[in-house]
C-alpha atoms as a PDB file:
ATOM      1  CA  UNK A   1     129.622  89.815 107.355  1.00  0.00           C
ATOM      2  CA  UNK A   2     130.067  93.577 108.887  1.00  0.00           C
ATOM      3  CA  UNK A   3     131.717  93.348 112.542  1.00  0.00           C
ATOM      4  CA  UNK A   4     128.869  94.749 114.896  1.00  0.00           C
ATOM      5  CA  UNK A   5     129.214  97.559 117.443  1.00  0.00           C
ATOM      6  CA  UNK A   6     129.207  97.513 120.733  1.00  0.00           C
ATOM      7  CA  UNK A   7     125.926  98.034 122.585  1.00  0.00           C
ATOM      8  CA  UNK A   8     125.059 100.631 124.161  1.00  0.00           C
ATOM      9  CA  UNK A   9     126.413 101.191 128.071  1.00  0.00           C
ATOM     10  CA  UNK A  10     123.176 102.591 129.378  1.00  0.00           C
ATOM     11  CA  UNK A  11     119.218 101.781 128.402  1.00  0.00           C
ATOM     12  CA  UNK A  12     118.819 105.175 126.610  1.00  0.00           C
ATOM     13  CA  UNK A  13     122.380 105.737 124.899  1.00  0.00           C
ATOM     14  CA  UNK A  14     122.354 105.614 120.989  1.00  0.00           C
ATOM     15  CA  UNK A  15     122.858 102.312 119.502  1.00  0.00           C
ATOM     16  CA  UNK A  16     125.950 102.707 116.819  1.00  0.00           C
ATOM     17  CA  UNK A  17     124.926 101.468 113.499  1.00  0.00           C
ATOM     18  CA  UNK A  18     125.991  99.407 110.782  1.00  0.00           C
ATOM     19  CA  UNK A  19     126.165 100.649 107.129  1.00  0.00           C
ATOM     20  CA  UNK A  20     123.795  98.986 104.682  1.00  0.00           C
ATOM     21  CA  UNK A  21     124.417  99.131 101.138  1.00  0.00           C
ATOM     22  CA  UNK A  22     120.875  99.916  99.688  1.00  0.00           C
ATOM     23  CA  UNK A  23     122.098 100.198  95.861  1.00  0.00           C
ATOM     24  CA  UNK A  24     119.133  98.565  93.912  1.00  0.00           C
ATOM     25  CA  UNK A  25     120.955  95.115  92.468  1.00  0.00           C
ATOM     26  CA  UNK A  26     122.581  94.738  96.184  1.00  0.00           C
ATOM     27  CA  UNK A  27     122.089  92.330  98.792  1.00  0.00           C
ATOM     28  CA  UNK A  28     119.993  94.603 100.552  1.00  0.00           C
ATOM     29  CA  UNK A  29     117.634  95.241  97.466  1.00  0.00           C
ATOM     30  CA  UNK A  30     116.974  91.842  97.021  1.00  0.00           C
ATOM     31  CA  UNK A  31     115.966  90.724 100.455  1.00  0.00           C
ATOM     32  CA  UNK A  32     113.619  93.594 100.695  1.00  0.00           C
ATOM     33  CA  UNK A  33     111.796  92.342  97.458  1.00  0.00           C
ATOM     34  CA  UNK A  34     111.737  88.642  99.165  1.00  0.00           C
ATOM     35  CA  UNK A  35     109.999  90.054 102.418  1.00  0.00           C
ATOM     36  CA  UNK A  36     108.208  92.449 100.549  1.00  0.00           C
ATOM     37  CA  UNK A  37     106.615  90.004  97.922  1.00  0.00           C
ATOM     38  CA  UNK A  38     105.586  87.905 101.186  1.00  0.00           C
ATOM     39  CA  UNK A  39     104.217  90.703 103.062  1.00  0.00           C
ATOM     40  CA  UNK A  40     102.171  91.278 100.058  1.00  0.00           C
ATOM     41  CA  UNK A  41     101.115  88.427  99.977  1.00  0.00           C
ATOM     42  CA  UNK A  42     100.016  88.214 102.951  1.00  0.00           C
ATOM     43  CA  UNK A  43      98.038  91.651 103.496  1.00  0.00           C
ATOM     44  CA  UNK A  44      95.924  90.352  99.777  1.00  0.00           C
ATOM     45  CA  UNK A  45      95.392  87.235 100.333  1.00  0.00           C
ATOM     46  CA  UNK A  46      92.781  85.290 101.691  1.00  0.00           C
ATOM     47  CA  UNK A  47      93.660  85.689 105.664  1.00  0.00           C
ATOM     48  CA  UNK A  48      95.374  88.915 105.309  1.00  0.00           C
ATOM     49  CA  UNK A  49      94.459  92.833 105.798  1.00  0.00           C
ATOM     50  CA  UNK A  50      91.849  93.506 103.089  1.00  0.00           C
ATOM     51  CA  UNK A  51      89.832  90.590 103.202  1.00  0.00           C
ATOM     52  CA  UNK A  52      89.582  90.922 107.525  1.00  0.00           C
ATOM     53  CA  UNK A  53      88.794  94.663 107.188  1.00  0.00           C
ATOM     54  CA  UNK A  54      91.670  95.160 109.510  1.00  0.00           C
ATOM     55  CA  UNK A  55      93.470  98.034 111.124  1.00  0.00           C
ATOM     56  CA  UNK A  56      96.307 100.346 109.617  1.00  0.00           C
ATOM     57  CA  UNK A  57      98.301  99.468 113.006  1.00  0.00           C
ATOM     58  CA  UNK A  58      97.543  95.393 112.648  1.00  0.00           C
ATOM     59  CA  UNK A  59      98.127  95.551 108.728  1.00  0.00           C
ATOM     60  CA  UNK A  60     101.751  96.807 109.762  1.00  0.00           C
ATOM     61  CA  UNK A  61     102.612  94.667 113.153  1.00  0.00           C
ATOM     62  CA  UNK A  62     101.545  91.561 110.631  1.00  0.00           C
ATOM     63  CA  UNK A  63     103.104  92.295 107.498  1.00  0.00           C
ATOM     64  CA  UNK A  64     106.426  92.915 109.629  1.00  0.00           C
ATOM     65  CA  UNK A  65     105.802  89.776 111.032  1.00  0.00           C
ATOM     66  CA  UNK A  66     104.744  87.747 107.518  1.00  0.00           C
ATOM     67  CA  UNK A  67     108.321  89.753 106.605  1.00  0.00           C
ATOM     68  CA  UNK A  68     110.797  88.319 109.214  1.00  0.00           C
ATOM     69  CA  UNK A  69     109.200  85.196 109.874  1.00  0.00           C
ATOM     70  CA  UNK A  70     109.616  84.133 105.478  1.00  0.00           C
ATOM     71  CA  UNK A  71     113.132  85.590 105.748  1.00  0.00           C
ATOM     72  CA  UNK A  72     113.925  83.324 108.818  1.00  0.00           C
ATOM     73  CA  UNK A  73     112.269  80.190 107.389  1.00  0.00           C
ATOM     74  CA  UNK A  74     114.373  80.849 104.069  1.00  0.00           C
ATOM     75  CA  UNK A  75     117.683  81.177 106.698  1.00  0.00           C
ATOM     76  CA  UNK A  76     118.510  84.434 104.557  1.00  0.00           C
ATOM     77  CA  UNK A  77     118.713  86.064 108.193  1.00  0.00           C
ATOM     78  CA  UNK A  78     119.485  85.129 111.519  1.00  0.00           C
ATOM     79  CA  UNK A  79     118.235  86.285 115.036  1.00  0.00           C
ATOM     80  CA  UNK A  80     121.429  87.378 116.909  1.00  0.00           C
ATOM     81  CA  UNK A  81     119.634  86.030 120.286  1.00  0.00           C
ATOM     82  CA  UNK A  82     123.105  86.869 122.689  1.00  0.00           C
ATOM     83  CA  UNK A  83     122.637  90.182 121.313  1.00  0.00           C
ATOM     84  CA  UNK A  84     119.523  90.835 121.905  1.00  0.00           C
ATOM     85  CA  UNK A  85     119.250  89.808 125.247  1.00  0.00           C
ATOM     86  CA  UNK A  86     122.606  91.531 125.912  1.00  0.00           C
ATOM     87  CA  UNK A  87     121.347  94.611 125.739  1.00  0.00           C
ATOM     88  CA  UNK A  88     119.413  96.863 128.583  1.00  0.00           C
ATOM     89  CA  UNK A  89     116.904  98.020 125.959  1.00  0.00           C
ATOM     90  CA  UNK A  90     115.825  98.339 121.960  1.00  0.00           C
ATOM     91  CA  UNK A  91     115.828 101.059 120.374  1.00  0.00           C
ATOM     92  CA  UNK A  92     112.157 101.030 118.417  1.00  0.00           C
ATOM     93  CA  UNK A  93     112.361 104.025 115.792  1.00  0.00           C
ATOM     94  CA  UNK A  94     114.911 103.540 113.116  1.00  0.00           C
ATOM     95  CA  UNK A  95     117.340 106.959 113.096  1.00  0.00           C
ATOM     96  CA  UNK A  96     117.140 108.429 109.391  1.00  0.00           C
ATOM     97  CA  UNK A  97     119.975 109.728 108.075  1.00  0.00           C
ATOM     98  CA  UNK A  98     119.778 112.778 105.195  1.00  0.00           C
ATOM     99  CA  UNK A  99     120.540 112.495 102.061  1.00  0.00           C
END
């Protein structure tokens, strides 16, 4: 487990973040083909996007949500709740770093 930075001081400061090792065969590789395969899953099958005719922005909020929600069922992540409410504010755009 990576130690986790502090939070920000103030609402709009930049959150410090951790370094993910996204090397296909890693950790990280693998739980994105778990959420991914039930995301999937989700948006094809008989509830999901294509079969409700639904919108690009509720295809996305729900296949986020089909995501998490399998990955916390599985307990392959956990919800850091202290953390979370801890902070004055989220962040909601991931920062992209360049290649």
């Amino acid at each position: 487990m990576t130690d986790k930075p502090p939070l920000p001081a103030r609402t709009f400061d930049p959150w410090p973040r951790i370094n993910v090792d996204t090397t296909e065969g890693g950790d990280f590789h693998r739980l994105n083909r778990i959420a991914g395969h039930a995301a999937t899953g989700w948006a094809l099958g008989p509830d999901g996007a294509y079969a409700q005719q639904r919108t690009l922005a509720d295809i996305v909020d729900n296949s986020v949500r089909e995501a998490l929600l399998h990955l916390l069922e599985l307990g392959l992540i956990d919800i850091d709740s202290e953390r979370m409410w801890a902070a004055s504010g989220w962040p909601t755009q991931r920062e992209r770093k360049s290649p």
